[in-house]
C-alpha atoms as a PDB file:
ATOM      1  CA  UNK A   1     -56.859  30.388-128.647  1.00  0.00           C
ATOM      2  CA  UNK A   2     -54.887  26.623-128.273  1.00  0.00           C
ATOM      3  CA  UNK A   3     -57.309  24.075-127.776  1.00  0.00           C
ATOM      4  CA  UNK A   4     -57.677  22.546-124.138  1.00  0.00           C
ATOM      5  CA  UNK A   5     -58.675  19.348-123.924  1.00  0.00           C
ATOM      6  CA  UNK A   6     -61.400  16.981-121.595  1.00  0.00           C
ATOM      7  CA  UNK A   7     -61.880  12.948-121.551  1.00  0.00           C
ATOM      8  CA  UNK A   8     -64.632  11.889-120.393  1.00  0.00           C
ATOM      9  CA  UNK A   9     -64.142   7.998-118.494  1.00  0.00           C
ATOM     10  CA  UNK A  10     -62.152   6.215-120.709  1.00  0.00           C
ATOM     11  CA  UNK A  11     -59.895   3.044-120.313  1.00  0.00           C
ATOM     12  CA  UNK A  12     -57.527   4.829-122.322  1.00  0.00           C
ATOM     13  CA  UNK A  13     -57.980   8.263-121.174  1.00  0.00           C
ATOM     14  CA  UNK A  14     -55.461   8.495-118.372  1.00  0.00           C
ATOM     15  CA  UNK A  15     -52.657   7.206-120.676  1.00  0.00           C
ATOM     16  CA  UNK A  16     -53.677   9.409-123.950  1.00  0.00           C
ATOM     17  CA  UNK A  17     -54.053  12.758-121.439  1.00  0.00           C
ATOM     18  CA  UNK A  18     -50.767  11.737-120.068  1.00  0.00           C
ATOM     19  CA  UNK A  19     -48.614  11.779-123.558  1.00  0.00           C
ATOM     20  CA  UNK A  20     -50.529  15.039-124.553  1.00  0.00           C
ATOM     21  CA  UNK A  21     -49.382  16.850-121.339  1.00  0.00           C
ATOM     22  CA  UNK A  22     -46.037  15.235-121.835  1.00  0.00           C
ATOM     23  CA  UNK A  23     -46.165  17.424-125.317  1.00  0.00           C
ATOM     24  CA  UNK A  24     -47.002  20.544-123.438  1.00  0.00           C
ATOM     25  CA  UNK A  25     -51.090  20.423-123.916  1.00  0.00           C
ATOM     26  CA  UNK A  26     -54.059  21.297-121.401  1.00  0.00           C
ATOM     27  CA  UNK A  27     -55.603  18.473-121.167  1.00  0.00           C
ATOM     28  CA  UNK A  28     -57.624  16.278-118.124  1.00  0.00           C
ATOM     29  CA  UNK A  29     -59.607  13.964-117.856  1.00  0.00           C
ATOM     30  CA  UNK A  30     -62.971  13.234-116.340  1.00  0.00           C
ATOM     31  CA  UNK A  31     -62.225  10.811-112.787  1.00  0.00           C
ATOM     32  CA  UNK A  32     -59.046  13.917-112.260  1.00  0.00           C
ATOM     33  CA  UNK A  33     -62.282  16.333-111.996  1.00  0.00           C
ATOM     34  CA  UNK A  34     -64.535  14.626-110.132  1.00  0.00           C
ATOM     35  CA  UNK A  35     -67.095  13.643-112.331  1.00  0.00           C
ATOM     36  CA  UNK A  36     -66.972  10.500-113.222  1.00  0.00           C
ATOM     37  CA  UNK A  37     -69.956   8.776-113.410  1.00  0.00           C
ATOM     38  CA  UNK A  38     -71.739  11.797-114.610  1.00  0.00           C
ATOM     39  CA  UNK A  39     -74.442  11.720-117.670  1.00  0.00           C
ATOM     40  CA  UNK A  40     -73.290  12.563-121.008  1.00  0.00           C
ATOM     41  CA  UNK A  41     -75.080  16.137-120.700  1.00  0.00           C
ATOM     42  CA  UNK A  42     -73.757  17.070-117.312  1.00  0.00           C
ATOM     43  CA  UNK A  43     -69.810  16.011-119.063  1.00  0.00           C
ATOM     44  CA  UNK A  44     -70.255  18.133-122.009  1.00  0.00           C
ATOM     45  CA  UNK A  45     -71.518  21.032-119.721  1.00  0.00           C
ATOM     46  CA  UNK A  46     -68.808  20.752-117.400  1.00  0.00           C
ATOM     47  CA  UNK A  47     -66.141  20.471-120.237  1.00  0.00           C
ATOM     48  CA  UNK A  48     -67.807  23.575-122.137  1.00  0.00           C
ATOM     49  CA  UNK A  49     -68.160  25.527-118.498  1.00  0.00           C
ATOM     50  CA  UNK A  50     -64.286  24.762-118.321  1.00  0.00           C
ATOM     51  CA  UNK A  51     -63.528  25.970-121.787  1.00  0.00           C
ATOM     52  CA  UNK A  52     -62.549  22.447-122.828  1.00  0.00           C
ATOM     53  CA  UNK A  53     -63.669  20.217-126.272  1.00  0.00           C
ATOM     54  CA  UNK A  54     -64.914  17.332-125.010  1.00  0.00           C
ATOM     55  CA  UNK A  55     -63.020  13.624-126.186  1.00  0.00           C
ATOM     56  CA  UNK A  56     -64.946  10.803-125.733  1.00  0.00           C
ATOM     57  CA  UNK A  57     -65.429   6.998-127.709  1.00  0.00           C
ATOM     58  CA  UNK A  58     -68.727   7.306-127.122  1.00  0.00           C
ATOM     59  CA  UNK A  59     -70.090   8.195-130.299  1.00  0.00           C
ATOM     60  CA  UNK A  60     -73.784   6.257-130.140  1.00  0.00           C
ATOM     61  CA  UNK A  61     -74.863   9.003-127.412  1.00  0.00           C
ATOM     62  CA  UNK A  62     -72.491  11.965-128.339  1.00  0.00           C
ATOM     63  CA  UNK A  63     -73.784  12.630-131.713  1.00  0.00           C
ATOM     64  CA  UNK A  64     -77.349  12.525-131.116  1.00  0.00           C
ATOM     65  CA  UNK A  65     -76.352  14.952-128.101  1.00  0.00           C
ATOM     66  CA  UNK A  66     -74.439  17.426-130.245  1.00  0.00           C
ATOM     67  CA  UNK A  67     -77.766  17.356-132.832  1.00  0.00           C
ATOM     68  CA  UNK A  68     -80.239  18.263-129.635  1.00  0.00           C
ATOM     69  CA  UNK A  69     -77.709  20.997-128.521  1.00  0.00           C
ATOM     70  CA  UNK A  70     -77.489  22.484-132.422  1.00  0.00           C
ATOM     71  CA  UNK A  71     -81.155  21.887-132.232  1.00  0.00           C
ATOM     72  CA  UNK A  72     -82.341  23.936-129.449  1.00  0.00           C
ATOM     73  CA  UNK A  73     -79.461  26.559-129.754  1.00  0.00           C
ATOM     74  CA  UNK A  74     -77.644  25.552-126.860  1.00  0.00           C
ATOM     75  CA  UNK A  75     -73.590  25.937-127.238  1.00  0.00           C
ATOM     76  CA  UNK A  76     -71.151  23.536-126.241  1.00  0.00           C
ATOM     77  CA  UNK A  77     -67.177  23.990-126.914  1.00  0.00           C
ATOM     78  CA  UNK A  78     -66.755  21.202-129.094  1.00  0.00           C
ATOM     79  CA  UNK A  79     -66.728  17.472-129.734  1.00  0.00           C
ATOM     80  CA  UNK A  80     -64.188  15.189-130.571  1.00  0.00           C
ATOM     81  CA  UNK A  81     -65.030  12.107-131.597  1.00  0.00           C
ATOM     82  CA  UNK A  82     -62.541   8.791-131.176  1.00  0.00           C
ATOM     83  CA  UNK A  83     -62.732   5.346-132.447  1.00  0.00           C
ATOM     84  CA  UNK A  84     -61.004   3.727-130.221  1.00  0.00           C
ATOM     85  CA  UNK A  85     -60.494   0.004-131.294  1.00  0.00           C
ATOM     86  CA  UNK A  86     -59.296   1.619-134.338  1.00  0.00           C
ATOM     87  CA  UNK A  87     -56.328   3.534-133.105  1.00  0.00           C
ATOM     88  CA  UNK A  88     -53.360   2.727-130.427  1.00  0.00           C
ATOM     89  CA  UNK A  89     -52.821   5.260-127.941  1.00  0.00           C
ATOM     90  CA  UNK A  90     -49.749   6.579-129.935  1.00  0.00           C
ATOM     91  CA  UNK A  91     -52.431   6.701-133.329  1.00  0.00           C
ATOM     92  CA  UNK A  92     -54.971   9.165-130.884  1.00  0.00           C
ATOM     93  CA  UNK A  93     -52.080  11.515-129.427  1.00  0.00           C
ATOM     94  CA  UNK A  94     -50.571  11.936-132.745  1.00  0.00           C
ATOM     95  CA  UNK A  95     -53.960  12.701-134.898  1.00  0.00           C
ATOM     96  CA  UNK A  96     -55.033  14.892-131.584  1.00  0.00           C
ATOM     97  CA  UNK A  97     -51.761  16.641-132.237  1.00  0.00           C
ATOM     98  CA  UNK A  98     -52.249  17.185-135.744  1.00  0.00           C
ATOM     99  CA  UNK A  99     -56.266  18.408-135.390  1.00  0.00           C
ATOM    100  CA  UNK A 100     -55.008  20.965-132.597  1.00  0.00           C
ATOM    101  CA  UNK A 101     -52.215  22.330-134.945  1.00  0.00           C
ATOM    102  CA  UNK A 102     -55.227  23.009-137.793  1.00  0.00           C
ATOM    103  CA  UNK A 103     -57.944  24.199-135.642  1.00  0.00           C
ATOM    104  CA  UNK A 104     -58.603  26.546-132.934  1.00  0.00           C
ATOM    105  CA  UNK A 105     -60.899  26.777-129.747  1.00  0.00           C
ATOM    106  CA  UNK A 106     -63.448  29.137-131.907  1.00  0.00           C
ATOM    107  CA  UNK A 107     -63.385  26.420-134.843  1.00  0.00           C
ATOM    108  CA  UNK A 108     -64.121  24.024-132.162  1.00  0.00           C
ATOM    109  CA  UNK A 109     -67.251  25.816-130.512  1.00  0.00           C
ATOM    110  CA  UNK A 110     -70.647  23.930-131.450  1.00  0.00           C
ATOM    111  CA  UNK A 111     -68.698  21.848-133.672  1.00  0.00           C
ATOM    112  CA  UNK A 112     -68.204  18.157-133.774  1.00  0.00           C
ATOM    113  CA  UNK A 113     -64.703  16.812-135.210  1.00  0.00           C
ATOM    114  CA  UNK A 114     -64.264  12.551-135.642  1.00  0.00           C
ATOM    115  CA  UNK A 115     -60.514  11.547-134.668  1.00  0.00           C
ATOM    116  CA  UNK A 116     -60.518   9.457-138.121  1.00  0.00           C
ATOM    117  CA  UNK A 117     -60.514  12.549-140.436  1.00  0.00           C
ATOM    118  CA  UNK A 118     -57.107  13.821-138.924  1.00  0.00           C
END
């Protein structure tokens, strides 16, 4: 199964989302669903409840919450992980493109995936 996307509140989210649907992915974003302004936890839930990997910059509290989910066994659909002052919004489309033509939404599940490897 394709891989369907979720940012969570980004200043570049809206723009990134927009160029992926643009290329025929399922993607949204976190202020389109309502929760913005929701904890870390409650994002990830609502992305994995949704069938969605997660996207976020946020990698000081998203890899310490992937380790606590691993930890006590609890699944989430998956984790992608962007620097964002290190790629344009052109840079993060294209390398989303290219991890979603190598992986699948099984690889994805419980996984954790940084935007800089692909």
């Amino acid at each position: 199964m394709s891989i369907r996307l979720y940012f969570d509140e980004d200043a570049q989210a809206r723009a990134v989302a927009h160029n992926l649907q643009l290329r025929g992915v399922d993607v949204t974003i976190a202020v389109d669903e309502g929760c913005a302004g929701f904890p870390d936890d409650e994002q990830l839930d609502y992305a994995t409840e949704q069938g969605r990997v997660i996207c976020t910059c946020n990698l000081r509290d998203f890899i310490p919450l992937h380790t606590r989910y691993v930890t006590q066994g609890k699944a989430h659909g998956g984790i992608i992980l962007i620097h964002q002052q290190r790629f344009s919004i052109g840079d993060q489309v294209l390398r989303l493109l290219r991890l979603m033509k190598a992986k699948s939404a099984d690889d994805m599940q419980n996984n954790i995936e940084f935007l800089s490897n692909w």
